[in-house]
Protein backbone atom coordinates (compact mmCIF):
# COMPACT_ATOMS: atom_id res chain seq x y z
CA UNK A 1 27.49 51.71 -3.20
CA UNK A 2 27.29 48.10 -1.61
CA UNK A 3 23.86 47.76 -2.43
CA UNK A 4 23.85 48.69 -5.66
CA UNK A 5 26.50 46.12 -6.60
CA UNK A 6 24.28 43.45 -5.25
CA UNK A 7 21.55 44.63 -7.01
CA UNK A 8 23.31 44.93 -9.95
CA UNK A 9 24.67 41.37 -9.65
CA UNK A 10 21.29 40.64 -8.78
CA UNK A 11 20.00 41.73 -12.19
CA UNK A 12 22.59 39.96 -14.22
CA UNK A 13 21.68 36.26 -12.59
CA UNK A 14 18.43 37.46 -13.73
CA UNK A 15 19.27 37.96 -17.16
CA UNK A 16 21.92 34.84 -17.60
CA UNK A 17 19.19 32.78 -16.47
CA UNK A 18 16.63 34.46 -18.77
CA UNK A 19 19.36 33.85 -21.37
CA UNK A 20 19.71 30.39 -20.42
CA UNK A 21 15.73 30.07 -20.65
CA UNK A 22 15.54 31.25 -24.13
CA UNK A 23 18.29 29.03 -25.42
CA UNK A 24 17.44 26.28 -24.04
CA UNK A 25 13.79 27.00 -25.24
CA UNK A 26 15.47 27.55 -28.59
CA UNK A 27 17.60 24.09 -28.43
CA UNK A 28 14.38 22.34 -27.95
CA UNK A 29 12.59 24.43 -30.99
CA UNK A 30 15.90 23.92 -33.47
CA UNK A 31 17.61 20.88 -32.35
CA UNK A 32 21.21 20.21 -31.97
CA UNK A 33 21.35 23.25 -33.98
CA UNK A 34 20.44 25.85 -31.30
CA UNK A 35 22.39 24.40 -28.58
CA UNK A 36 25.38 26.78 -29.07
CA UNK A 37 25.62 27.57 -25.49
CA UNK A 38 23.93 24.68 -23.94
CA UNK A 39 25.09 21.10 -23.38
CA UNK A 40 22.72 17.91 -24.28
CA UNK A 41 22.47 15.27 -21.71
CA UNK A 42 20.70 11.74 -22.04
CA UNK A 43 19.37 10.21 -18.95
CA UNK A 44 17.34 6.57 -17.51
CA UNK A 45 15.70 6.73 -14.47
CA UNK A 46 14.44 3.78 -12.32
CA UNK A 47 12.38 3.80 -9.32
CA UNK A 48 9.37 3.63 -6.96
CA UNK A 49 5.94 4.87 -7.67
CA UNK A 50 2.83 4.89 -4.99
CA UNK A 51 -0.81 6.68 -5.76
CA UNK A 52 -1.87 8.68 -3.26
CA UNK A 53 -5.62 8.81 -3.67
CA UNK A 54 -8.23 7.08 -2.29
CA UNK A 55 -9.71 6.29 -5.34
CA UNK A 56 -6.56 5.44 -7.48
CA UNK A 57 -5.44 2.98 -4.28
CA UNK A 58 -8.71 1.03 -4.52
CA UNK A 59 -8.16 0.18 -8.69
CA UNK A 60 -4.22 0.30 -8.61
CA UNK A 61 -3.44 -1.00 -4.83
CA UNK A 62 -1.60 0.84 -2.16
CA UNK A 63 1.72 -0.43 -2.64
CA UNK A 64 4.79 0.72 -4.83
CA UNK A 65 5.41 -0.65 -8.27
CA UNK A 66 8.27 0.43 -10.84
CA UNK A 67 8.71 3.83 -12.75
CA UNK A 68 10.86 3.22 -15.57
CA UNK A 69 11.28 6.30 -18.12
CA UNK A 70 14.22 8.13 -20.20
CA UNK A 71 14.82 12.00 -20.05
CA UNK A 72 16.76 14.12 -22.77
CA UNK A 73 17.49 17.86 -21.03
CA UNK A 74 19.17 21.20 -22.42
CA UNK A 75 21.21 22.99 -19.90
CA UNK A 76 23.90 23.51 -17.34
CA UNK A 77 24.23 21.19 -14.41
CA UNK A 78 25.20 24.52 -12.55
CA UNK A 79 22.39 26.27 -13.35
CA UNK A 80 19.41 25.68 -15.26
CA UNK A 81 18.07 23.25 -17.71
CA UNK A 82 14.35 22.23 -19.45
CA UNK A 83 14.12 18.64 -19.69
CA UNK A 84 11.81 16.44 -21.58
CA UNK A 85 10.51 13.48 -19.75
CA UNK A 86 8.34 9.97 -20.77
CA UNK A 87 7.68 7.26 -18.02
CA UNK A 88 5.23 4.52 -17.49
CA UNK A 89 4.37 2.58 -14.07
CA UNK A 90 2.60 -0.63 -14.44
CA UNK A 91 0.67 -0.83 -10.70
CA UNK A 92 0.36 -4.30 -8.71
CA UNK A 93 -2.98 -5.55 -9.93
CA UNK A 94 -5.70 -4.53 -7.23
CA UNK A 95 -8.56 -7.06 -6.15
CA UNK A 96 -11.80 -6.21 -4.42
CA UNK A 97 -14.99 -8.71 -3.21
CA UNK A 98 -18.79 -8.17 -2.02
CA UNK A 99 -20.72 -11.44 -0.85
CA UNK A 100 -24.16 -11.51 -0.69
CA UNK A 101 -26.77 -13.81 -0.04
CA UNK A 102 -26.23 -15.97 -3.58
CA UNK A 103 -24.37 -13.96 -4.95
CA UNK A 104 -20.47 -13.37 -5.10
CA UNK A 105 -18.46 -10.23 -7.02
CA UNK A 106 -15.04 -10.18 -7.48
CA UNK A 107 -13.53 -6.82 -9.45
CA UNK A 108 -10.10 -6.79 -10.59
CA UNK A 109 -7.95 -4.34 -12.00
CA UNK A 110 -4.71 -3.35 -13.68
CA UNK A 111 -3.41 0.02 -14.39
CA UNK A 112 -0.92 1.79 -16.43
CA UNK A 113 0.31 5.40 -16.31
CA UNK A 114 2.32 6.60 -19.20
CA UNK A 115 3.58 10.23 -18.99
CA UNK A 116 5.28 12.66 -21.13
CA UNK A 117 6.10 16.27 -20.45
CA UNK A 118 8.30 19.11 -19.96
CA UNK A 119 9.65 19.95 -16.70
CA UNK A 120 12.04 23.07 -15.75
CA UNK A 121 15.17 22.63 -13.50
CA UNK A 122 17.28 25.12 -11.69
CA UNK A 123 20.02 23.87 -9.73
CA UNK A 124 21.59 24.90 -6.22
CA UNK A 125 25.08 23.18 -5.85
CA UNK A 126 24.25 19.47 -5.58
CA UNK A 127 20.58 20.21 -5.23
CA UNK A 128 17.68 20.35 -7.86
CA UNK A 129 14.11 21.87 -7.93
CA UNK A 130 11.79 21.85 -10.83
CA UNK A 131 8.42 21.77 -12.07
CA UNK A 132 6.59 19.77 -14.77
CA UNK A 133 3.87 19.92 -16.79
CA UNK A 134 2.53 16.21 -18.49
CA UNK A 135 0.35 14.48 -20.87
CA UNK A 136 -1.14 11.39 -19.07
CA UNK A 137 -2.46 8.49 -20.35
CA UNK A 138 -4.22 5.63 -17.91
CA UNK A 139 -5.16 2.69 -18.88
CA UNK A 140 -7.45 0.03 -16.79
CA UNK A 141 -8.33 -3.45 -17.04
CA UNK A 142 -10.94 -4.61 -15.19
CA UNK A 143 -12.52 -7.98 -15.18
CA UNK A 144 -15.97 -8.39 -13.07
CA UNK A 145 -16.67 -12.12 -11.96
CA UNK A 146 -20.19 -13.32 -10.59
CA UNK A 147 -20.87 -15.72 -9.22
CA UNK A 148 -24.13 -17.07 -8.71
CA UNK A 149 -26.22 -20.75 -8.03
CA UNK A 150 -23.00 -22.47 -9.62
CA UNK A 151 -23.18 -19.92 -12.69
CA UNK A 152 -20.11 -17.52 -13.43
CA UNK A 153 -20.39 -14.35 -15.58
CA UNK A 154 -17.42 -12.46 -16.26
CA UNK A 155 -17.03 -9.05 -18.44
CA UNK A 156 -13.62 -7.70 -19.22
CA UNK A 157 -13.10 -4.35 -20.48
CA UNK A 158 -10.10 -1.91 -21.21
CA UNK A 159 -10.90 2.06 -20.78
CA UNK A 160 -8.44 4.67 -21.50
CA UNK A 161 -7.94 8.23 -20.68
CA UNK A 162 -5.71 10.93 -21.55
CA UNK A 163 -5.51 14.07 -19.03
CA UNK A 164 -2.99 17.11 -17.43
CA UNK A 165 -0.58 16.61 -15.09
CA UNK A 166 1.71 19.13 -13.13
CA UNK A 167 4.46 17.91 -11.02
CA UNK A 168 7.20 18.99 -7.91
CA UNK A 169 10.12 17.47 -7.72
CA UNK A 170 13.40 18.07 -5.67
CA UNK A 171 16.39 15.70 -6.59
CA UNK A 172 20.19 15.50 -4.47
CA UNK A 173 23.44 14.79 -6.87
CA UNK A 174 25.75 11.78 -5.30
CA UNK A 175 27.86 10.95 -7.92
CA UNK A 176 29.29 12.78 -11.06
CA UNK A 177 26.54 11.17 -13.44
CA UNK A 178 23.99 9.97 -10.24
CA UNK A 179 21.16 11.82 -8.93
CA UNK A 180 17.87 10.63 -6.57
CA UNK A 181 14.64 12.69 -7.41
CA UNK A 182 11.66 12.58 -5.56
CA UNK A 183 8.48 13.81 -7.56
CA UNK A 184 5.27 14.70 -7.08
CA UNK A 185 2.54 14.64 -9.37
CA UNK A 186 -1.34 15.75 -9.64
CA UNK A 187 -3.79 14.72 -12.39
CA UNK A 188 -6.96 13.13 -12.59
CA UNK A 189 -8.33 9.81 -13.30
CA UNK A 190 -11.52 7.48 -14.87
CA UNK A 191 -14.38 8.49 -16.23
CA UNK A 192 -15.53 10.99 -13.38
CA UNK A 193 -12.19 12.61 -13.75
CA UNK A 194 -11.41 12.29 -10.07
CA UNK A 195 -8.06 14.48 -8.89
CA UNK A 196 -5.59 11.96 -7.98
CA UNK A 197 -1.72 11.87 -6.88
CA UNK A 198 1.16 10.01 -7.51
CA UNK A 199 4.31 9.87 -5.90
CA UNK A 200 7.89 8.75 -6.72
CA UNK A 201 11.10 8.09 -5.58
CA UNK A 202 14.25 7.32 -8.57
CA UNK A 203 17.18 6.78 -9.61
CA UNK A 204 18.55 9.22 -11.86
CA UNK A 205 21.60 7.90 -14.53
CA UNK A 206 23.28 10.99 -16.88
CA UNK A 207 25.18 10.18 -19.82
């Protein structure tokens, strides 16, 4: 009789959480409108972000630069929520050099990452695990100097490329309206569309 109480209690988790799925699937699809059961919340987040790929580090530098972004989610705090996301990191601007005989190259760059994408939440006390799926967009400016017998030559270009992400992320509660989320995220990058990784560590403000 014990064990089929659990699995009976089992089964209905299951189906409040499908529940909660499909209304917060319908809150996103209807607006305020379908959020009957569902609260709205409105949050900034502000942190770290590294790359984690060889080939990201050499045109957007090894160390961390800011990840700024807003997040609107539909859900409960105590159990689970689907929450849009949009970011954008801004990386240090990397710098690499070749000398030859007579001749001197200097390459740098400047990248931007701007994401946007839907990640699911479920919640364990003050704990949080989800997964994301993104649209991102790099950007990279690039200037090539030569140098060579006292003349200079210098191209600049922009390229851009949109591509899919998918993201991990755990995240700890400290305060009523505070959380810190750590993410990870996969995607690829330039014109060989290299896999690359990201990684980063915010600040999490609810309203």
């Amino acid at each position: 009789m014990g064990d089929r109480g659990g699995a009976g209690s089992g089964g209905t988790s299951r189906g409040r959480r499908r529940w909660r799925f499909l209304a917060a699937a319908a809150g996103c699809l209807l607006g305020p409108a379908g959020l009957a059961e569902d609260a709205l919340h409105v949050s900034l987040q502000a942190g770290l972000q590294v790359p984690a790929a060889p080939d990201l580090k050499r045109t957007a530098g090894t160390g961390a630069s800011p990840n700024l972004g807003a997040m609107l989610a539909w859900g409960s705090r105590e159990d689970f929520a689907l929450r849009l996301r949009v970011d954008a990191t801004r990386f240090r601007e990397a710098r690499q050099e070749v000398d030859a005989p007579g001749l001197r190259q200097v390459i740098t760059t400047r990248v931007r990452c701007e994401s946007i994408g839907l990640e699911q939440l479920d919640y364990e006390g003050r704990w949080s695990f989800g997964a994301g799926l993104y649209a991102v967009r790099w950007t990279v400016e690039s200037a090539n100097r030569l140098e060579s017998a006292g003349d200079v030559f210098e191209p600049r270009s922009t390229t851009r490329w949109t591509r899919l992400g998918l993201g991990l992320m755990v995240g700890r509660q400290w305060s009523k309206h505070g959380d810190v989320e750590l993410r990870f995220m996969s995607s690829h990058y330039g014109q060989e569309n290299q896999p690359t990784n990201l990684v980063s560590l915010n600040l999490v403000w609810t309203f």
